[in-house]
Protein backbone atom coordinates (compact mmCIF):
# COMPACT_ATOMS: atom_id res chain seq x y z
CA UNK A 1 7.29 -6.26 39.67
CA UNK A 2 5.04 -5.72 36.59
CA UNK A 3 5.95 -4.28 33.72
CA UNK A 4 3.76 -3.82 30.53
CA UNK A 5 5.14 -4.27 26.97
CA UNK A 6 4.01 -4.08 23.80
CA UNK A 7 5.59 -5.63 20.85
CA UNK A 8 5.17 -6.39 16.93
CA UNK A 9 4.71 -10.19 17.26
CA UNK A 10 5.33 -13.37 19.22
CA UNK A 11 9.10 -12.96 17.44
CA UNK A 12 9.49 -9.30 18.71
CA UNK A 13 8.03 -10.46 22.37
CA UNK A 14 10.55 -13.28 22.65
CA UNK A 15 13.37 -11.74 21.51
CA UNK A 16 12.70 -8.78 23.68
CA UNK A 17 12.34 -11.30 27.07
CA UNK A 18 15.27 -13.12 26.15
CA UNK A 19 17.75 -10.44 24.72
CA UNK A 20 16.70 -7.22 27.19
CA UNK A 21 14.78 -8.26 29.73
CA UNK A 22 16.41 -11.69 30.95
CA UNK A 23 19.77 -9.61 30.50
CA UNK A 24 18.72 -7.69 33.60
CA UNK A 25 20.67 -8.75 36.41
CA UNK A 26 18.65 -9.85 39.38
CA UNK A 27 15.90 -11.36 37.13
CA UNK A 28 15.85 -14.88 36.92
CA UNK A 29 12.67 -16.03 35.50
CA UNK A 30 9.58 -14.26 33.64
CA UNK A 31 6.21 -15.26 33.47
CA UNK A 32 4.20 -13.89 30.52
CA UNK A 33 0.56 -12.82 30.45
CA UNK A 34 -0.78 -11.73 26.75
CA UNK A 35 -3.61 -9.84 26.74
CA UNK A 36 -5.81 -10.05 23.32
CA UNK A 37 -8.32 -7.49 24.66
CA UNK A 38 -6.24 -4.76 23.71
CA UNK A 39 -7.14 -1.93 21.24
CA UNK A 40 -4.23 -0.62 19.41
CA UNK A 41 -5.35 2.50 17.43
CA UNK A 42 -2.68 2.54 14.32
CA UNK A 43 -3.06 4.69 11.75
CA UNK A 44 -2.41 2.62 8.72
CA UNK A 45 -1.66 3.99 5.66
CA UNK A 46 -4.46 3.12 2.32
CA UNK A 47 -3.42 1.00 -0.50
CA UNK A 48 -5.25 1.57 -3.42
CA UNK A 49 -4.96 -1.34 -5.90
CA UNK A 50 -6.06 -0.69 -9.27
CA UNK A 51 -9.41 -2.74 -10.37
């Protein structure tokens, strides 16, 4: 089975395996593939700083 997450960090994506995933019963193991071609279109709010 493949499943395809997306998290905030290496902190979210562990804590997510460990705490929800790993929970599952019937899952014994995970194997983790992290893909850094990814584009995640975010709208991000501007910060003006004064100058």
């Amino acid at each position: 089975m493949f499943i395809k997450v997306y998290t905030r960090d290496n902190e979210h994506l562990k804590d997510v395996l460990a705490d929800k995933i790993q929970a599952i019963n019937g899952i014994s193991r995970t194997e983790t593939f992290i893909s850094l071609d990814v584009l995640v279109d975010r709208q991000l709010p501007m910060i003006e700083t004064g100058s």
